[in-house]
Protein backbone atom coordinates (compact mmCIF):
# COMPACT_ATOMS: atom_id res chain seq x y z
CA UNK A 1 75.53 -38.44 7.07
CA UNK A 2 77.56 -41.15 5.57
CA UNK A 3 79.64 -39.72 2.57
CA UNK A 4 79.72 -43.04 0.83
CA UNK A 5 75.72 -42.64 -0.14
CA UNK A 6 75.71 -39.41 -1.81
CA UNK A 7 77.12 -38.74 -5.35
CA UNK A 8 78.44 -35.20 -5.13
CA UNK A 9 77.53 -34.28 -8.88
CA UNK A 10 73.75 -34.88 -8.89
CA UNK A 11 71.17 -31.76 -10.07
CA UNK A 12 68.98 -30.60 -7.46
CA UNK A 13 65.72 -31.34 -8.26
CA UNK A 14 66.56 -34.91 -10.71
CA UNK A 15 65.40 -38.42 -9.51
CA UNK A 16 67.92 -41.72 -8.27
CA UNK A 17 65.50 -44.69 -9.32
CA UNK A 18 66.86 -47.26 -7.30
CA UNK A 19 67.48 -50.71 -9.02
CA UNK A 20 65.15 -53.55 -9.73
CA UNK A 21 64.49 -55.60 -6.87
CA UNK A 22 64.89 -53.14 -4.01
CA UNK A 23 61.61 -53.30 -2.53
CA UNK A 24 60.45 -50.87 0.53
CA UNK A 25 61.21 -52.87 2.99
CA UNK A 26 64.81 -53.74 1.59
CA UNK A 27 67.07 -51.21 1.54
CA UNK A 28 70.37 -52.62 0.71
CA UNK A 29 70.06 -52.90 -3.19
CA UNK A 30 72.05 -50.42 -5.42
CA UNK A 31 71.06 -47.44 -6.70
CA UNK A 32 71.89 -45.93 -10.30
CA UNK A 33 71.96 -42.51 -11.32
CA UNK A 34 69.11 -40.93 -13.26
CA UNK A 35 70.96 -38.88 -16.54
CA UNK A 36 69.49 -35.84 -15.78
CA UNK A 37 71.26 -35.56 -12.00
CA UNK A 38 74.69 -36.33 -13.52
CA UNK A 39 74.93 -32.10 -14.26
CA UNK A 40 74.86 -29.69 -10.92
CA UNK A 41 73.75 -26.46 -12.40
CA UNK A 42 74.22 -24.55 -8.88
CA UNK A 43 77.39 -25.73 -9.40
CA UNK A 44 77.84 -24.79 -5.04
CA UNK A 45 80.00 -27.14 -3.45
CA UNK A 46 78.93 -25.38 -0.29
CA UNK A 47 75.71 -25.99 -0.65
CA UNK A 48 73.54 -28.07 1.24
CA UNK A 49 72.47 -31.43 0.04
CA UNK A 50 69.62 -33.11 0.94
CA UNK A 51 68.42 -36.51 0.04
CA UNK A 52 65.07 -37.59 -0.36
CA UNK A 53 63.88 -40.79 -0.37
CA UNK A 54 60.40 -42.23 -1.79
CA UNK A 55 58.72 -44.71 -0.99
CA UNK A 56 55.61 -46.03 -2.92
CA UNK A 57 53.27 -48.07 -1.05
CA UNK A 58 50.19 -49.43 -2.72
CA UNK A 59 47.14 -51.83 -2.22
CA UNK A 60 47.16 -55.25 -3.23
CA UNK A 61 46.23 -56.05 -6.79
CA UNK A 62 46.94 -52.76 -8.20
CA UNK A 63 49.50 -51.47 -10.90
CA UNK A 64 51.74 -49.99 -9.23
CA UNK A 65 53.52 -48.10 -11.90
CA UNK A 66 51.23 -45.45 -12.64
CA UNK A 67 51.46 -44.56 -8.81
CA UNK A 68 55.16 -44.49 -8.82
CA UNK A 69 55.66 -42.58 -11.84
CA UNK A 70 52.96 -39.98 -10.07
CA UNK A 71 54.67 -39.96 -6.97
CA UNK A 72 58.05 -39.05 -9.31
CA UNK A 73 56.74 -36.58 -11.17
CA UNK A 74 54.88 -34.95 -7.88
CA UNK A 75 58.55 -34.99 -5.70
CA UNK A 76 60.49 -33.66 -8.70
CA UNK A 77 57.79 -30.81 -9.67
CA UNK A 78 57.94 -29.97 -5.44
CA UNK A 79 61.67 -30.15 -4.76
CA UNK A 80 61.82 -27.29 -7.29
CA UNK A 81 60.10 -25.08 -5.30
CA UNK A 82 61.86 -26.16 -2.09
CA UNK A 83 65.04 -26.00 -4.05
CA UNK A 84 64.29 -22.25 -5.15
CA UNK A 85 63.40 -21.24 -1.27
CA UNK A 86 66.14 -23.01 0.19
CA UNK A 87 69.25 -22.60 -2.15
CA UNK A 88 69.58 -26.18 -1.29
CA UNK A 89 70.62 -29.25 -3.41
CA UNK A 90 67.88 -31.71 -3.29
CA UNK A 91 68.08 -35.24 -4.75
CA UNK A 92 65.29 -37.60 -4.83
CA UNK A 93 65.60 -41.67 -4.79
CA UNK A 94 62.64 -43.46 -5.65
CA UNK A 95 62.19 -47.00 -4.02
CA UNK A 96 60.89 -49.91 -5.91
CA UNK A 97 57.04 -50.24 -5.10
CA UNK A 98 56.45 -52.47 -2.26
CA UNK A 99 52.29 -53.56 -2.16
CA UNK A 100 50.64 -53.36 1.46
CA UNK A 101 48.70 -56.33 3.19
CA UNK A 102 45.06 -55.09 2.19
CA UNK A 103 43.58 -51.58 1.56
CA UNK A 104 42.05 -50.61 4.58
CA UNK A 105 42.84 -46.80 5.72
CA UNK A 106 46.23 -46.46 7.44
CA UNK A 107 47.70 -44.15 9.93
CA UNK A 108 50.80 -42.59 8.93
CA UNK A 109 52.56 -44.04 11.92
CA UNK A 110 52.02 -47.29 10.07
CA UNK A 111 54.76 -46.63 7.53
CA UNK A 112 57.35 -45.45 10.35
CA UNK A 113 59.34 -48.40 10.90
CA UNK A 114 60.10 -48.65 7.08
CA UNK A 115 60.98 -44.84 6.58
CA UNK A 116 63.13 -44.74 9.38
CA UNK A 117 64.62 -48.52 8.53
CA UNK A 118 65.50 -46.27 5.03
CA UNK A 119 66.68 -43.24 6.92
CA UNK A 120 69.49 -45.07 8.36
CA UNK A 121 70.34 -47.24 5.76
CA UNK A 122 70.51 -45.16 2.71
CA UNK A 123 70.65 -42.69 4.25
CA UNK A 124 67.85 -40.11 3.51
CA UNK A 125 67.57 -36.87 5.00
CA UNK A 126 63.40 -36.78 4.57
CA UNK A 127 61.03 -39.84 3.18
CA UNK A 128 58.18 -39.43 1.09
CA UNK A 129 55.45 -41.84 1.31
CA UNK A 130 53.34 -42.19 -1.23
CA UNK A 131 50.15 -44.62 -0.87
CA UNK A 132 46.74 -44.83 -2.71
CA UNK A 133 44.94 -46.37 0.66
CA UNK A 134 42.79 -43.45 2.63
CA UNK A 135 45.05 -41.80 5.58
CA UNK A 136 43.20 -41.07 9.04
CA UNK A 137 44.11 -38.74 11.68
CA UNK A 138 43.82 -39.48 15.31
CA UNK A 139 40.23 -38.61 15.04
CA UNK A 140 39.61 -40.91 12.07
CA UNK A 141 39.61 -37.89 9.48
CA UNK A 142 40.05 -38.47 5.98
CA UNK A 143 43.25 -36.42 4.93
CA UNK A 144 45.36 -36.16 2.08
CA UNK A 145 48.49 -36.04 3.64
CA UNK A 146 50.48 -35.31 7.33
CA UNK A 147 53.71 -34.96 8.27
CA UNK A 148 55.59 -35.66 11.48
CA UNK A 149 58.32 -32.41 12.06
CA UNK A 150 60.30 -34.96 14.13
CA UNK A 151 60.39 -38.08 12.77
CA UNK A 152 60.92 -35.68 9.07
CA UNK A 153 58.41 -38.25 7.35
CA UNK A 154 55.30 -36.98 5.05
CA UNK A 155 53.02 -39.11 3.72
CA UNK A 156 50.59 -38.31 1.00
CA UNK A 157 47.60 -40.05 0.26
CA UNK A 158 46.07 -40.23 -3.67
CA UNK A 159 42.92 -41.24 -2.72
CA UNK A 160 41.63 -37.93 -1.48
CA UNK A 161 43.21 -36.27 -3.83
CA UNK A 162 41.41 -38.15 -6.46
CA UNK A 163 37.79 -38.47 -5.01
CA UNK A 164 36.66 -35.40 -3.54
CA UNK A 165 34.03 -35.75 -0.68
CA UNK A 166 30.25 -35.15 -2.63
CA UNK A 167 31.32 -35.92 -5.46
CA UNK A 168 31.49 -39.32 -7.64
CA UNK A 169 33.38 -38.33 -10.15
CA UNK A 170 36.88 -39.78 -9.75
CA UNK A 171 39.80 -37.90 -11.40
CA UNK A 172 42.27 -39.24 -13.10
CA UNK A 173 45.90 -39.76 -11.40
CA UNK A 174 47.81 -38.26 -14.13
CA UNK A 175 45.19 -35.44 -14.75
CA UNK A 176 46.91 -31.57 -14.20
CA UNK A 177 45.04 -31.10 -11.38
CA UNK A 178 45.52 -33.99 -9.13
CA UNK A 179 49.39 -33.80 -10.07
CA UNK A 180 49.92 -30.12 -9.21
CA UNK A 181 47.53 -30.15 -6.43
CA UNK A 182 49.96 -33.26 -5.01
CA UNK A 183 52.70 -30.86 -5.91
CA UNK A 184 51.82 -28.20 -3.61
CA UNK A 185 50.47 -30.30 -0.59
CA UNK A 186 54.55 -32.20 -0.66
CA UNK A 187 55.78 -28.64 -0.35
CA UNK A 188 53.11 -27.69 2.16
CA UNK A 189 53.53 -30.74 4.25
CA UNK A 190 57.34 -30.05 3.86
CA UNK A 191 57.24 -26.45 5.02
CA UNK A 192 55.86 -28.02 8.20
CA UNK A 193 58.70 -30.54 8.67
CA UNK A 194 60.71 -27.21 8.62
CA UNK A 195 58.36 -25.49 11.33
CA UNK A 196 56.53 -23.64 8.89
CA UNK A 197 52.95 -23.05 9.76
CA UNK A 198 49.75 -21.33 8.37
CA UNK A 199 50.14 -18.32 9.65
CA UNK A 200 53.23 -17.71 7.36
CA UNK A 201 51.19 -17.66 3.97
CA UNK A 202 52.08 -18.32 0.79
CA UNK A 203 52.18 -21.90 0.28
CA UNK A 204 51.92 -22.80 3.77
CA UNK A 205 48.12 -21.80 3.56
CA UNK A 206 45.76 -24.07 5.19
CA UNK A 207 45.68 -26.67 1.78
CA UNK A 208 42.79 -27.08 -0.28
CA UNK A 209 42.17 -28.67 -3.46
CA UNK A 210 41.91 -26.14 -6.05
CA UNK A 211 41.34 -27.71 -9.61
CA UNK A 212 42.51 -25.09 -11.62
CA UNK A 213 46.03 -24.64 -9.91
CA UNK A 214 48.63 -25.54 -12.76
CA UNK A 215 51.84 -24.42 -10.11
CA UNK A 216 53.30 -24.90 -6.62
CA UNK A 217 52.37 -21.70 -4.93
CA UNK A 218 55.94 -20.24 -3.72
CA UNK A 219 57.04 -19.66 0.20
CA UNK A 220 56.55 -15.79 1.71
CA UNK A 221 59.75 -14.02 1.70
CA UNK A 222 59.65 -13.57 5.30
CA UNK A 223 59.95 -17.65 5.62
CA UNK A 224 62.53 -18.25 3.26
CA UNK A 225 65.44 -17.25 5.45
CA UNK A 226 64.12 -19.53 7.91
CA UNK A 227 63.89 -21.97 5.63
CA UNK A 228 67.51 -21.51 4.42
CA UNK A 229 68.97 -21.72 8.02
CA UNK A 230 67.38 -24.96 8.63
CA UNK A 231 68.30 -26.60 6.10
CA UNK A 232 72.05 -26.16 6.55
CA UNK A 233 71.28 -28.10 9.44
CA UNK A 234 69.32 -31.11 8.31
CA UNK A 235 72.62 -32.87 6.69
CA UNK A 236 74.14 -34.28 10.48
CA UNK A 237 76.30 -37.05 11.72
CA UNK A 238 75.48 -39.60 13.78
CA UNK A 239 76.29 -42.75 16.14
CA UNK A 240 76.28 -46.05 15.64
CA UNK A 241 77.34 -48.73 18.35
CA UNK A 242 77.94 -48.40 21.99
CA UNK A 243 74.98 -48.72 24.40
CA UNK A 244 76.53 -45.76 26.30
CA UNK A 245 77.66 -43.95 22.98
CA UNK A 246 73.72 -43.80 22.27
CA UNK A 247 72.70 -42.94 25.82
CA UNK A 248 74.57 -39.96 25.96
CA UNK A 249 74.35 -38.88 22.37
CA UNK A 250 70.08 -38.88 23.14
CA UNK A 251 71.17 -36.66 25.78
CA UNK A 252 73.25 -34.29 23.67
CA UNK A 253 70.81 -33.82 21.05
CA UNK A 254 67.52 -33.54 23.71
CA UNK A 255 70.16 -30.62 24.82
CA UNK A 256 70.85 -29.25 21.31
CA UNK A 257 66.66 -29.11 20.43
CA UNK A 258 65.23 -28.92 23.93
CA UNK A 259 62.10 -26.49 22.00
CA UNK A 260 61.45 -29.18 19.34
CA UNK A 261 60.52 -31.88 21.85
CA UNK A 262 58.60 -29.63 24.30
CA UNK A 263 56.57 -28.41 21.40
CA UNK A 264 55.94 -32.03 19.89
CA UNK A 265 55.03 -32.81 23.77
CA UNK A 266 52.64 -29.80 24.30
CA UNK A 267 50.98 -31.03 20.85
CA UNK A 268 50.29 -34.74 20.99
CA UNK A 269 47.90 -34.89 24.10
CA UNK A 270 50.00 -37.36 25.94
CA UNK A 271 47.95 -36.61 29.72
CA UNK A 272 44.88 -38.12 27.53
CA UNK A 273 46.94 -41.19 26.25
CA UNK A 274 45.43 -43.33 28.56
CA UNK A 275 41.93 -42.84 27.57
CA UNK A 276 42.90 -44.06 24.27
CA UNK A 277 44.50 -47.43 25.35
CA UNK A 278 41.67 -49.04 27.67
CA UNK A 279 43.79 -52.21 27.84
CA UNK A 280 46.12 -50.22 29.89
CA UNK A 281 43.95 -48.22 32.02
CA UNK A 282 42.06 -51.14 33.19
CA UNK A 283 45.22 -53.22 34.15
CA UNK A 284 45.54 -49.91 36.24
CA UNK A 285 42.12 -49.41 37.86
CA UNK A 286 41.21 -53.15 38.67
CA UNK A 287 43.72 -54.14 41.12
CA UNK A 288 43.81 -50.09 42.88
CA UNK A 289 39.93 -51.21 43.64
CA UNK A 290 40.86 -53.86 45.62
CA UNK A 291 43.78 -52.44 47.40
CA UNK A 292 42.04 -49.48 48.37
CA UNK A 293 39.27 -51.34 50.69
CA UNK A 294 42.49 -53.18 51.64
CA UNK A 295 44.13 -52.87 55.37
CA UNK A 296 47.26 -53.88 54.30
CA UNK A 297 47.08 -50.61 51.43
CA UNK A 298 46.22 -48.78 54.19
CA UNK A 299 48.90 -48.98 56.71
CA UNK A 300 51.42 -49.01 54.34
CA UNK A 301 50.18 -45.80 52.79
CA UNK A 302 49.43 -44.19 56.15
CA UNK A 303 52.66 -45.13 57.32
CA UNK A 304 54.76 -43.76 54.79
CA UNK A 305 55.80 -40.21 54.92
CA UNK A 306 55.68 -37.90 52.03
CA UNK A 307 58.88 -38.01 50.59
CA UNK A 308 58.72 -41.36 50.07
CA UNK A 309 55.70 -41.70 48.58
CA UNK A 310 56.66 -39.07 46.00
CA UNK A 311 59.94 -40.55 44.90
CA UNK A 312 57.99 -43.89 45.03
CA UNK A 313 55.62 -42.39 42.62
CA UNK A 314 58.43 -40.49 40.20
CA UNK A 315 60.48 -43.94 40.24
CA UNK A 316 57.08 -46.19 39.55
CA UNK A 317 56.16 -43.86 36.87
CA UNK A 318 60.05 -43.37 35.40
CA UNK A 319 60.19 -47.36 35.34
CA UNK A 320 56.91 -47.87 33.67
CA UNK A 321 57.57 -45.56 31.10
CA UNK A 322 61.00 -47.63 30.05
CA UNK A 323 59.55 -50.83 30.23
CA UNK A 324 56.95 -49.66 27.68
CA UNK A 325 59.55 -48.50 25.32
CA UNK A 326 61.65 -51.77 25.35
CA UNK A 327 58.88 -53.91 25.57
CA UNK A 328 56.86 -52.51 22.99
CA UNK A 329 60.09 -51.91 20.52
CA UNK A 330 58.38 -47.77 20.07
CA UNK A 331 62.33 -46.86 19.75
CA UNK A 332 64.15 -46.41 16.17
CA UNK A 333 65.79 -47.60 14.43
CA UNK A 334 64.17 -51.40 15.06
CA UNK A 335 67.82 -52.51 14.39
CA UNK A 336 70.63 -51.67 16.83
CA UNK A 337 73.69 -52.20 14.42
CA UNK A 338 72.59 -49.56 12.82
CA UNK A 339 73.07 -45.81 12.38
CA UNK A 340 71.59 -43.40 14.69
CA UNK A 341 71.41 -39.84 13.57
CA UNK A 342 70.14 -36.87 15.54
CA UNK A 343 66.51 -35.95 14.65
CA UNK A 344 66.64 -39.89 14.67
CA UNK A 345 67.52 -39.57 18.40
CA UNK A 346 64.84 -37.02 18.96
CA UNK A 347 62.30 -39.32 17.84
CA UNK A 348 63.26 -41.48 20.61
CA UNK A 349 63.28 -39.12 23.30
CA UNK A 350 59.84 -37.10 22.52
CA UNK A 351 58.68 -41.05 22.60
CA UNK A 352 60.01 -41.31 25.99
CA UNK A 353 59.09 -38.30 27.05
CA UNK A 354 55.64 -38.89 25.87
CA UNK A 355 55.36 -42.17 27.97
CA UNK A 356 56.20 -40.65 30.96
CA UNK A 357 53.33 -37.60 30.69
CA UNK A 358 51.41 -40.45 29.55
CA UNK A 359 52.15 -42.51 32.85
CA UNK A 360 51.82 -39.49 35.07
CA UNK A 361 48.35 -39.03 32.86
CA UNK A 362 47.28 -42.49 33.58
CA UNK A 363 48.48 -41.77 37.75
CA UNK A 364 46.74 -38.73 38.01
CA UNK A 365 43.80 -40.68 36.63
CA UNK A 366 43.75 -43.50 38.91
CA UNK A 367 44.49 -41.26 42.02
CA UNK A 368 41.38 -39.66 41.27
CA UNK A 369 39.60 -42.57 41.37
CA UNK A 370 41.26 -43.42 44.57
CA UNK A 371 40.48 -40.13 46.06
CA UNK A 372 36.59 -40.11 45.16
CA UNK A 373 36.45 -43.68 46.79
CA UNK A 374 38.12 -42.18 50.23
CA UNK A 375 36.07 -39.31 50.28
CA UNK A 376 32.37 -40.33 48.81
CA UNK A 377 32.65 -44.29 49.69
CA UNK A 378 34.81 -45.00 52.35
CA UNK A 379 33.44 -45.10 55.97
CA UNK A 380 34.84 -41.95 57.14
CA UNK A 381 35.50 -43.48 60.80
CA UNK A 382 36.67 -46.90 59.68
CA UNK A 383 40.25 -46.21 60.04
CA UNK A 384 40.19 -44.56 63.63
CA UNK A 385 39.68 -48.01 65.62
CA UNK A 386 42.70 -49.26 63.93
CA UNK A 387 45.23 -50.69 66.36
CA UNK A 388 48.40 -49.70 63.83
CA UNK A 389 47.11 -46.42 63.72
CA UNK A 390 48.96 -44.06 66.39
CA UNK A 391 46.80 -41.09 66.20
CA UNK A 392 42.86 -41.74 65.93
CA UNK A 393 42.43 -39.39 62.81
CA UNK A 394 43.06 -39.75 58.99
CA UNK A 395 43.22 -35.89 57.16
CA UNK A 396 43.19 -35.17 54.12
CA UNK A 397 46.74 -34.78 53.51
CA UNK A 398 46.87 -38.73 54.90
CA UNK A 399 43.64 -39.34 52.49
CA UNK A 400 46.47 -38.33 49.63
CA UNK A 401 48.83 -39.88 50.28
CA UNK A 402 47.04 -43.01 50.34
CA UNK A 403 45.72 -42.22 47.12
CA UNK A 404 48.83 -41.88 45.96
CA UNK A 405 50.55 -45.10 47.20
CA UNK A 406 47.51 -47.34 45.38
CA UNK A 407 47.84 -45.38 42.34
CA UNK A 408 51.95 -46.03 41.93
CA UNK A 409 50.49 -49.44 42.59
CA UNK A 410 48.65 -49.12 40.06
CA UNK A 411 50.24 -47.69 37.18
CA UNK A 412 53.19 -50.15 37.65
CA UNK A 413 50.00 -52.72 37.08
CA UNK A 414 49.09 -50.85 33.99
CA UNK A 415 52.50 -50.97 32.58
CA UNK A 416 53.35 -54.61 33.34
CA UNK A 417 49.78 -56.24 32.45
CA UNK A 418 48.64 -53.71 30.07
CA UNK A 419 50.69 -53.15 27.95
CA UNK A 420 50.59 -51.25 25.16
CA UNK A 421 47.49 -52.30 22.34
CA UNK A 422 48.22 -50.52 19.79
CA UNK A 423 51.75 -48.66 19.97
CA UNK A 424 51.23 -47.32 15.95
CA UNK A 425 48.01 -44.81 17.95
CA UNK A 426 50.93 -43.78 20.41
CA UNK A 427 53.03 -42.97 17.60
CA UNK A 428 50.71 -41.16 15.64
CA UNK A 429 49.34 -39.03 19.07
CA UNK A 430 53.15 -38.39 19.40
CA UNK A 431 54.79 -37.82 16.36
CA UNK A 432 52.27 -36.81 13.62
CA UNK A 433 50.75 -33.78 12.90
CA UNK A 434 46.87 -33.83 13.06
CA UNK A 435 45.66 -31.93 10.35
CA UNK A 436 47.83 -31.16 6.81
């Protein structure tokens, strides 16, 4: 991290209110510091610092101050806990309000782009976002928060907080209970940015709002040290020009946290991606339905051997999955001048890596397709009085391959006319949590 945007005598659980005028989605203006950071009372050098920024994003119409002084009061009542469990130095900055288009429910993926933008600019270690609009999951729950491990971005949601489901009654946002219930979900959703989980008690209990809690439950000693460890990590340099700088620093880091991709993989259901963008699996199947009653398909495919048509299909899928990146800007940060840190990097590559289970999702799909057509609808002794054909049988292995030739086809179809409809669903399949 840059050494120029952290004050080295700040207390660890005080708030930096940024300046007037520094909106979300501008983060170049200056920053002053609160009076009650100016005193370290660790008084560690050694220790680790970590900055936190917040960002308040509200609907249209609305006062906006009573939701930024909540979302102050929540992150300095929660980095006291995480402060306590970490031996850390935490410092918050709180961003000027910055009001959203309408107040329709958002996904958290939807406030990406301007945490990381503030990531790299600042930078921040974490970002807070803090919105009064209802946040979905991927299955169009109602939550009160997620967080995304990765991407180290939670977002909390005062809506649910405020209305409970049955009931009409809607509590105040300053009331004790909504506060310290907000309190404990930050340091809950937190605790799962650090690989916490439910299993490990304590605060990292599945959350639920309880209106008599007046405190942030603490973390199990068992998680602490765990805690502790990664958090001397989270403060990490970075890289930031050089096309082939960045390439290989991606690679180094997918190296360093090989186990932090794989398990953001095996969680965000990228084989079943397709399914969810029918723009893109129809730009697939249409044109594989025509080449597959096509002669042309089928001496090509027949005439290939195996080898080929695998590295055919590897390559087709390989190159699909970068066009989709670069076409449909899914890489951060949105501007290349800037910074690139690590976890930054490993955004980018579990978004790669997603697109290309994705692809193989969306080939295995077509194929399938393909192969019920060969089998089920096909005239089974079509091919045989084919004059390119140099033995009079087609097997099953040839049936395959076939299959597979159209589908490459296919996918590359998918990729190129498709597109991507809505790349904030592939972020949120890929980089949030589903559940709090």
């Amino acid at each position: 991290m840059s050494d120029g945007a952290r004050s080295t005598d700040s207390k660890p659980t005080g708030v930096d209110q940024e300046s007037a005028g520094s909106a979300i989605t501008n983060g170049d203006g200056a920053e002053r510091l609160d009076p009650l950071t100016v005193d370290d009372q660790r008084g560690d050098e050694a220790a680790p610092q970590i900055d936190v920024g917040v960002l308040i994003a509200h609907s249209p119409g609305t006062n906006a101050e009573p939701l930024q002084s909540f979302a102050e009061q929540m992150t300095r009542d929660g980095v006291d806990e995480l402060a306590a469990a970490t031996d850390a130095t935490w410092r918050v900055h709180c961003a000027e309000p910055d009001p959203l288009t309408d107040a329709a429910p958002r996904r958290p993926s939807e406030f990406l782009d301007e945490a990381a933008l503030h990531m790299v600019k600042r930078p921040y270690d974490l970002v807070v976002v803090v919105t009064d609009v209802p946040l979905t999951t991927r299955e169009e729950r109602t939550v009160e928060g997620l967080a995304s491990p990765i991407a180290r971005v939670v977002v909390v949601s005062t809506r649910r907080l405020r209305r409970r489901p049955g009931r009409e009654t809607v509590q105040a946002l300053d009331s004790a209970a909504v506060h310290w219930n907000a309190a404990t979900l930050l340091v809950h959703l937190f605790g799962h940015v650090f690989g916490a989980d439910h299993d490990d008690g304590g605060v990292m209990m599945p959350f639920s709002f309880d209106p008599s809690r007046r405190s942030v439950p603490r973390f199990d000693a068992d998680i602490t040290q765990h805690l502790r460890k990664i958090t001397t990590r989270i403060p990490e340099e970075g890289v930031s020009r050089g096309r082939l700088r960045r390439l290989a620093f991606h690679a180094l880091s997918l190296a360093r946290n090989p186990w932090t991709v794989v398990s953001t993989l095996l969680q965000s259901r990228a084989p079943l991606l397709p399914f969810s963008l029918p723009r893109l699996s129809t730009a697939a199947v249409t044109p594989t339905l025509i080449l597959v009653f096509s002669a042309e398909a089928w001496d090509v495919g027949l005439n290939l051997t195996n080898r080929t048509t695998t590295l055919f299909a590897i390559g087709s899928i390989i190159a699909a999955a970068v066009h989709l990146l670069y076409v449909q800007r899914l890489s951060f940060p949105r501007e290349r001048s800037q910074v690139i840190t690590e976890h930054m990097a490993l955004v980018n590559v579990t978004v790669f890596c997603i697109l290309v289970v994705a692809m193989m999702g969306l080939f295995v799909l077509v194929g399938s397709i393909m192969l019920l057509i060969e089998l089920a609808v096909f005239p089974p002794n079509l091919m045989t009085n084919w004059p390119s054909l140099e033995e009079p049988t087609v097997g099953f292995t040839d049936l395959i391959r076939v299959g597979g030739f159209i589908s490459t086809l296919g996918v590359l179809s998918g990729a190129l006319a498709g597109g991507i409809e809505n790349r904030m669903a592939l972020r949120h399949l890929a980089l949030f949590r589903d559940h709090p």
